[in-house]
N, C-alpha and C. Protein backbone atom coordinates (compact mmCIF):
# COMPACT_ATOMS: atom_id res chain seq x y z
N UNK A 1 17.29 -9.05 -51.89
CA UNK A 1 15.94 -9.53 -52.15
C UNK A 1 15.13 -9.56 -50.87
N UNK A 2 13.59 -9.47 -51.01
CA UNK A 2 12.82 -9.41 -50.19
C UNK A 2 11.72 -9.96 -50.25
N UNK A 3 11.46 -10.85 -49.68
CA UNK A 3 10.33 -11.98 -49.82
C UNK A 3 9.19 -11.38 -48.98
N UNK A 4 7.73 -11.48 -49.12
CA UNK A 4 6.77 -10.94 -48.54
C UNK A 4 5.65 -11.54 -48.25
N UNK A 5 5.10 -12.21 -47.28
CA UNK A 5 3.98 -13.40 -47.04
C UNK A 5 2.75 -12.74 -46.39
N UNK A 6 1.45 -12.43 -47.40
CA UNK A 6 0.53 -12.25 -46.77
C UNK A 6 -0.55 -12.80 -46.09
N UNK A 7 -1.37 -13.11 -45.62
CA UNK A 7 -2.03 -14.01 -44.70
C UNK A 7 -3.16 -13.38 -44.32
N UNK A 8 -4.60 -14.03 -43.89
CA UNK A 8 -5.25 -13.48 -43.48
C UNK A 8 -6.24 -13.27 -44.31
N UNK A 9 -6.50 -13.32 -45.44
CA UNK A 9 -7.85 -13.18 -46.49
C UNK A 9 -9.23 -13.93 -46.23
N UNK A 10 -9.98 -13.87 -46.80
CA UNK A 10 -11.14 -14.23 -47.00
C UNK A 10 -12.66 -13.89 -47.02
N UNK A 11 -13.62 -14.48 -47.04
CA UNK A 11 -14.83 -14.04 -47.10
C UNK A 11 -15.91 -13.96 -45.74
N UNK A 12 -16.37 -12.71 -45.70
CA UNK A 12 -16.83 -11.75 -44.51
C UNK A 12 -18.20 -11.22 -45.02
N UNK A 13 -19.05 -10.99 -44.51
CA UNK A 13 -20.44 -10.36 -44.56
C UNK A 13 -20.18 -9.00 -44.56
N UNK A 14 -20.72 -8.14 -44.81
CA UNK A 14 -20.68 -6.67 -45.17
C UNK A 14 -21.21 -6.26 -43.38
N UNK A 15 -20.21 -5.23 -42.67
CA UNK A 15 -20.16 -4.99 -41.89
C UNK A 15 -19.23 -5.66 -41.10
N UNK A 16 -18.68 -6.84 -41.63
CA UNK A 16 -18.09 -7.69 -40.67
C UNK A 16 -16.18 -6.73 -40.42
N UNK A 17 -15.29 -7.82 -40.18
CA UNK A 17 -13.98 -7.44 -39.59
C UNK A 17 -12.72 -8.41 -40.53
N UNK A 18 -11.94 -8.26 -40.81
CA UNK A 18 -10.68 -8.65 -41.38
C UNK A 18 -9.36 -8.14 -40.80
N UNK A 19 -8.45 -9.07 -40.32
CA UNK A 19 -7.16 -8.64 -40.20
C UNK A 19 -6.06 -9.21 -40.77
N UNK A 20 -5.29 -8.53 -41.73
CA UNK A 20 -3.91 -9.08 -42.68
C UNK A 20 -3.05 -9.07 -42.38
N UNK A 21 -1.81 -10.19 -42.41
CA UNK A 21 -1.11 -10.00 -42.17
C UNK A 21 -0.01 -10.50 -43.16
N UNK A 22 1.48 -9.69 -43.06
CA UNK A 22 2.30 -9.27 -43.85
C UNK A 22 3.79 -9.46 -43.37
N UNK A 23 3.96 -10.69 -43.51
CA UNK A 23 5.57 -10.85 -43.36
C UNK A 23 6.85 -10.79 -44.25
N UNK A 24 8.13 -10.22 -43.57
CA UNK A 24 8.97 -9.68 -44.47
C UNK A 24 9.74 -10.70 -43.94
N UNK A 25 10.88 -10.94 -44.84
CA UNK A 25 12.25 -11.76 -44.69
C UNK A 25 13.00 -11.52 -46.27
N UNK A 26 14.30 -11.91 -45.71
CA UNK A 26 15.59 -11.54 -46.38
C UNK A 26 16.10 -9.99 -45.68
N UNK A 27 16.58 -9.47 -47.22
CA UNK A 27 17.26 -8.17 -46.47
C UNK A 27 16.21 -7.22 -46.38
N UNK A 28 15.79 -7.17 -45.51
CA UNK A 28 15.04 -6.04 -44.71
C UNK A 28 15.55 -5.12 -43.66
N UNK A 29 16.74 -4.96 -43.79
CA UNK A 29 17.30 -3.78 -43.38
C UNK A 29 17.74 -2.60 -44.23
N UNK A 30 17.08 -3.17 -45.22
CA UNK A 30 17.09 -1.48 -45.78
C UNK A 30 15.68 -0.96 -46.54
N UNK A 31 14.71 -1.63 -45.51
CA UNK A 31 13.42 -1.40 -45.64
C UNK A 31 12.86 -0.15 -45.28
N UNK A 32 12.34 0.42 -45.87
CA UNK A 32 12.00 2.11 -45.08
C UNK A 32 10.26 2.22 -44.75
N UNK A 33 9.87 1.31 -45.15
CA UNK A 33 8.21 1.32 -44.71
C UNK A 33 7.74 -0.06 -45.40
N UNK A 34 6.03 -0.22 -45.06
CA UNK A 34 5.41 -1.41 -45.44
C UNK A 34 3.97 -1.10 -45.94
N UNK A 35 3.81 -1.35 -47.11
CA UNK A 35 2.32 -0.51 -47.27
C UNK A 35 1.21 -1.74 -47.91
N UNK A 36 0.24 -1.15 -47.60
CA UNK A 36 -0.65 -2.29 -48.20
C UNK A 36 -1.77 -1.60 -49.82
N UNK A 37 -1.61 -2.53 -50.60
CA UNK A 37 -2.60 -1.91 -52.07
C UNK A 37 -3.81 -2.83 -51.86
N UNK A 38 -4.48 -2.47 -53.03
CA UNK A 38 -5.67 -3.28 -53.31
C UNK A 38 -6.12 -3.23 -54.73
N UNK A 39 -6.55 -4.57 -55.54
CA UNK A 39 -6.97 -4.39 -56.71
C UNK A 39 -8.38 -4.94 -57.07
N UNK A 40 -9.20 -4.19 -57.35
CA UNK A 40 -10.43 -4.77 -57.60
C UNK A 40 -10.77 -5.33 -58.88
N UNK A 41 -11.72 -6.62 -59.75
CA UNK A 41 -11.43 -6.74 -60.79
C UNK A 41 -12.20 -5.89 -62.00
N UNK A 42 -10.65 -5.70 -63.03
CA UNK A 42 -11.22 -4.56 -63.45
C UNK A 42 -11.12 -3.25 -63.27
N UNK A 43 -9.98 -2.94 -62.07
CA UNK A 43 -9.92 -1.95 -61.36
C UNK A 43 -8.34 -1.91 -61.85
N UNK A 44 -7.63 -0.44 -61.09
CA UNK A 44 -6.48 -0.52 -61.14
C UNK A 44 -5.94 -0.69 -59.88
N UNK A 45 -4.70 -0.74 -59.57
CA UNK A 45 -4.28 -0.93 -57.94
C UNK A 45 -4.28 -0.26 -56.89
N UNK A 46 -4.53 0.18 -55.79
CA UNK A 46 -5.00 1.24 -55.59
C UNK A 46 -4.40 1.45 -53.71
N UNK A 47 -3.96 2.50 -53.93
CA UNK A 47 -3.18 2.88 -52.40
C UNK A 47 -3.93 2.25 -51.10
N UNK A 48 -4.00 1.81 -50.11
CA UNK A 48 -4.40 1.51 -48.87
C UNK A 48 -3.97 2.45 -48.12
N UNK A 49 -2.64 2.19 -47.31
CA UNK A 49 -2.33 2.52 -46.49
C UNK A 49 -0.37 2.20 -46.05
N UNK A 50 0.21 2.68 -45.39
CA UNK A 50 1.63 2.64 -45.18
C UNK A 50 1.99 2.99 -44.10
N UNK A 51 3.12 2.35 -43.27
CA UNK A 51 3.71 2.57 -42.69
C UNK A 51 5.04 2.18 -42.14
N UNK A 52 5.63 3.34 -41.66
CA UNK A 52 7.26 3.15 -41.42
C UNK A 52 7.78 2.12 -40.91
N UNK A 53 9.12 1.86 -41.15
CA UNK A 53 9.16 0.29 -40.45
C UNK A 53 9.43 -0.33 -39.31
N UNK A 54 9.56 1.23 -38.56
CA UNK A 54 9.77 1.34 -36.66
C UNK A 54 8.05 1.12 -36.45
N UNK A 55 7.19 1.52 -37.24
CA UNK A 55 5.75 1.72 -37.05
C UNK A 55 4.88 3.22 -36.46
N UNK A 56 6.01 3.94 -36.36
CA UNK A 56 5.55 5.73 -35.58
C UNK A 56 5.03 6.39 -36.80
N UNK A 57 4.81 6.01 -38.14
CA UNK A 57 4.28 6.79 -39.00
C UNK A 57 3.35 6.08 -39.81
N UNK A 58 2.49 6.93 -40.15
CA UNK A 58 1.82 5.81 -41.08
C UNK A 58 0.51 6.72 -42.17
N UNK A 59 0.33 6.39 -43.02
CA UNK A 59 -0.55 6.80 -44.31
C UNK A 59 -1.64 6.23 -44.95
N UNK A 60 -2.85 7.18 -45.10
CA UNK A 60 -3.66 6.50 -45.67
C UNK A 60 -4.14 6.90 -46.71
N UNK A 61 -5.02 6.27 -47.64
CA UNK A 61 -5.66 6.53 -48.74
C UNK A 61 -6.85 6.55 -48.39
N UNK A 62 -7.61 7.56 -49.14
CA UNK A 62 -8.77 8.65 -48.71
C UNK A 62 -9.80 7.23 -48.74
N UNK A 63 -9.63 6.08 -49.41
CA UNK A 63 -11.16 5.09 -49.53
C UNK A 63 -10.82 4.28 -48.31
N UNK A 64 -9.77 4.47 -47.89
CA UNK A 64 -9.72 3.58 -46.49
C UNK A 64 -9.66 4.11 -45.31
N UNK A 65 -9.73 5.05 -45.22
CA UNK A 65 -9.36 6.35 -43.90
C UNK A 65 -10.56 6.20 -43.18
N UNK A 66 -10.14 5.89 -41.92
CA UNK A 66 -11.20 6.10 -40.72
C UNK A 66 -11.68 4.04 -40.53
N UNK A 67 -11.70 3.33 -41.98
CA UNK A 67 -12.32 1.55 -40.89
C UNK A 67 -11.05 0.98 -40.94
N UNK A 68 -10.34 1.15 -41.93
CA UNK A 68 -8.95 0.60 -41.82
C UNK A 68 -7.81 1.17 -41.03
N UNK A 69 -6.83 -0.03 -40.28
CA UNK A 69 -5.90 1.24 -39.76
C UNK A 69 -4.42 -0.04 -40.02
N UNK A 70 -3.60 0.31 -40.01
CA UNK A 70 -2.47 -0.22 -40.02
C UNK A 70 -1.62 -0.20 -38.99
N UNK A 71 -0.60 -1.04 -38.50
CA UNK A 71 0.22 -1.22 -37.76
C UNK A 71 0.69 -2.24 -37.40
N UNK A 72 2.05 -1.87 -36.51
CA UNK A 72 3.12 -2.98 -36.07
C UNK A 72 3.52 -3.13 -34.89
N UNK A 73 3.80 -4.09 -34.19
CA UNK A 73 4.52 -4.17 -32.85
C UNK A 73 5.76 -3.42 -32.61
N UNK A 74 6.60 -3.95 -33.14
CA UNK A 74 7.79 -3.65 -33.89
C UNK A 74 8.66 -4.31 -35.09
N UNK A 75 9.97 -3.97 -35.36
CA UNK A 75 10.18 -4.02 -36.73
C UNK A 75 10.25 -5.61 -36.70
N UNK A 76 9.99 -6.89 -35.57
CA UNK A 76 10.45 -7.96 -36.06
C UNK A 76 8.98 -8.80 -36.51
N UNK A 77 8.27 -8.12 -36.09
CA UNK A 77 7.04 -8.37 -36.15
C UNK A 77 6.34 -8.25 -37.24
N UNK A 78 5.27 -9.00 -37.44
CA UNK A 78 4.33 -8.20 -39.37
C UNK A 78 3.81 -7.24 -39.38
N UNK A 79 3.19 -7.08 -40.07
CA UNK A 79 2.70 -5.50 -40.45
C UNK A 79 1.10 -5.98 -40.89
N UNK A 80 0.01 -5.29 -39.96
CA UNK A 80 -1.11 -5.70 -39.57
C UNK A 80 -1.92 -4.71 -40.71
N UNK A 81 -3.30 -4.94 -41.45
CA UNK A 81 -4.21 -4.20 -41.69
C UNK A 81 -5.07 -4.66 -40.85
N UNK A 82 -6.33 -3.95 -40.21
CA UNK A 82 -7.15 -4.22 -39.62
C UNK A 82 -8.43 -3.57 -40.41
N UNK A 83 -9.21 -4.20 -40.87
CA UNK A 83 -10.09 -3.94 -41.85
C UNK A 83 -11.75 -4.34 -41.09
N UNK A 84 -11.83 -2.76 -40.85
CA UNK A 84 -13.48 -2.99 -39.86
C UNK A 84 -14.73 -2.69 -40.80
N UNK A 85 -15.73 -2.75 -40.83
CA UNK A 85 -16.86 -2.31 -41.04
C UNK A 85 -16.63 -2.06 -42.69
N UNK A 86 -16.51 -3.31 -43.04
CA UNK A 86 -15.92 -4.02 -44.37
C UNK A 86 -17.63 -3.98 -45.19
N UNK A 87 -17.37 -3.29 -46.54
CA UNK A 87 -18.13 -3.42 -47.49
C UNK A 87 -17.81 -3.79 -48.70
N UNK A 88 -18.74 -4.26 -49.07
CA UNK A 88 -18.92 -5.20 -50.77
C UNK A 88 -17.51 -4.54 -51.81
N UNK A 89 -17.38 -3.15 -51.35
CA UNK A 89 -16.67 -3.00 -52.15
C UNK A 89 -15.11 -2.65 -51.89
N UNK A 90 -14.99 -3.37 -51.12
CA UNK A 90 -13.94 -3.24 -50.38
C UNK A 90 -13.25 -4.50 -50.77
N UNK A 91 -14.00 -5.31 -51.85
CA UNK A 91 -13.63 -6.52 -51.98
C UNK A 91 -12.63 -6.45 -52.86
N UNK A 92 -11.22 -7.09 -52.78
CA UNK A 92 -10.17 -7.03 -53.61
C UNK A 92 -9.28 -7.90 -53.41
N UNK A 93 -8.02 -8.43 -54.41
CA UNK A 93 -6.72 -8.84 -53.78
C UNK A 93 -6.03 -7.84 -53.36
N UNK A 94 -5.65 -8.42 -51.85
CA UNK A 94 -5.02 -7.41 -51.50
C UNK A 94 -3.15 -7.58 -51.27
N UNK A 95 -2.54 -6.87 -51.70
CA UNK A 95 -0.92 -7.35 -51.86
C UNK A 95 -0.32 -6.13 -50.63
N UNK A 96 0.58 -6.31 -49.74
CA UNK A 96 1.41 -5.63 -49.28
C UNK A 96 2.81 -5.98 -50.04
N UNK A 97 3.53 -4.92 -49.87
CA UNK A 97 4.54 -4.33 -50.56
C UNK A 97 5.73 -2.91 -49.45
N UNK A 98 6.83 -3.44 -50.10
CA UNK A 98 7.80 -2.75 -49.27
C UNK A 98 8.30 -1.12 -50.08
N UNK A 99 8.39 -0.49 -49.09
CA UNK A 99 8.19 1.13 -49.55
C UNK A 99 9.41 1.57 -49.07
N UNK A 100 9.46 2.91 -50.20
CA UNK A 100 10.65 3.55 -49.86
C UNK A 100 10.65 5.29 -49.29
N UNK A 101 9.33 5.30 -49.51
CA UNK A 101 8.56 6.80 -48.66
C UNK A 101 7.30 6.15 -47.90
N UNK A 102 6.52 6.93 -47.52
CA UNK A 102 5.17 7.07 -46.94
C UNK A 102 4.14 7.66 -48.29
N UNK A 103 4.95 7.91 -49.04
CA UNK A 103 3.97 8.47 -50.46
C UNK A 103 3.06 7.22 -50.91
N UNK A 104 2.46 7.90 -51.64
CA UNK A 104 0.87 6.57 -52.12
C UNK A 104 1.16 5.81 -53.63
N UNK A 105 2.23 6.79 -54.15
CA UNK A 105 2.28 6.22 -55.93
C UNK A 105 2.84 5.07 -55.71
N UNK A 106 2.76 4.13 -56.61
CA UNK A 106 3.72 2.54 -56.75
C UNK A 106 4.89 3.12 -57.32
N UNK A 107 5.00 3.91 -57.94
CA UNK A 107 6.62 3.75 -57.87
C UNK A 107 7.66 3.55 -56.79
N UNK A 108 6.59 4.14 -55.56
CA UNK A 108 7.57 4.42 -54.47
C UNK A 108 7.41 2.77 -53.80
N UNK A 109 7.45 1.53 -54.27
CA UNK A 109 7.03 0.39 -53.92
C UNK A 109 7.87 -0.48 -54.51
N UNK A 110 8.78 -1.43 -54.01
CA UNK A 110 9.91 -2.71 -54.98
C UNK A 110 9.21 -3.56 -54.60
N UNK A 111 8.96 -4.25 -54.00
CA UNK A 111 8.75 -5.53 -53.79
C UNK A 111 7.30 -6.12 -53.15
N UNK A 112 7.07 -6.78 -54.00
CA UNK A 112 5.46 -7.05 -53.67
C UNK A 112 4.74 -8.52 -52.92
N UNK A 113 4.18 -8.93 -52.18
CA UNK A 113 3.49 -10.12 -51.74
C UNK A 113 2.89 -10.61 -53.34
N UNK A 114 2.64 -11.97 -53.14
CA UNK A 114 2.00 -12.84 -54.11
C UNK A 114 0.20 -12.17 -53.81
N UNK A 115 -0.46 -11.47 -52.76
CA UNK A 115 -1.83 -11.19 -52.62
C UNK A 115 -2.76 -11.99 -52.07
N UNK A 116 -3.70 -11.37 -51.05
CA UNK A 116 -4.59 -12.44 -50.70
C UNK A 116 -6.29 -11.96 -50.63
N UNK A 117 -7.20 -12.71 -50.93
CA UNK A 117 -8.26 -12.11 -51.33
C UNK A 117 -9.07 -11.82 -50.08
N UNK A 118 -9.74 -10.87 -50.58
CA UNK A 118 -11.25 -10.21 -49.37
C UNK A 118 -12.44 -10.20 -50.24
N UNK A 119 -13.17 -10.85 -50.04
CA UNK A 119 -14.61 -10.99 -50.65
C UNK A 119 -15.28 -10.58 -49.73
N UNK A 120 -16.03 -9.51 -49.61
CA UNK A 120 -17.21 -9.00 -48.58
C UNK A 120 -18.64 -9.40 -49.36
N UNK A 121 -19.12 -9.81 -48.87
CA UNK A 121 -20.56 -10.13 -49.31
C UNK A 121 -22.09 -9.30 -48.40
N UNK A 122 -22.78 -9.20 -49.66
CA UNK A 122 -23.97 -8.23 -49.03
C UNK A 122 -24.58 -9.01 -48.36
């Protein structure tokens, strides 16, 4: 089992900055990456971003590519989104989740955070 604590949510002005964070515990040694989703309401869940669990690789989804970036210190450390130049619609719960590729589908995803919200406001 793999427990997952996200941190870091809340409400930001449109243009503003957000950074998440994503802690793992239990057996996490047979973790192969750390990725982050997003669900808007009404929406379906929707790829962010991923990366390996040394942190040398990492993936994005085409609506987050270029303000968002992901990363880690190393493996004892959390697993960061950094969410810049944040718009209205960017607003979602956002859940990280433990991966078993760098691929974007949820299947490739077991274990999920409880989620924490981003409200961007105009």
């Amino acid at each position: 089992q793999v427990q997952l604590v996200e941190s870091g949510g809340g409400l930001v002005q449109a243009g503003g900055s957000l950074r998440l964070s994503c802690a793992a515990s239990g057996r996490t040694f047979s973790i192969y990456g750390m990725g982050w989703f997003r669900q808007a309401p009404g929406k379906e869940r929707e790829f962010a971003a991923v990366i390996s669990w040394s942190g040398g690789s990492t993936n994005y989804g085409n609506s987050v590519k270029g303000p968002f970036t992901i990363s880690r210190d190393n493996a004892k450390k959390p697993v960061y989104l950094q969410m810049n130049s944040l718009k209205p619609e960017d607003t979602a719960v956002y859940y990280c989740a433990t991966a078993r590729t760098l691929r974007s589908g949820r299947r490739e995803y077991d274990y999920w955070g409880q989620g924490t919200q981003v409200t961007v406001s105009s």
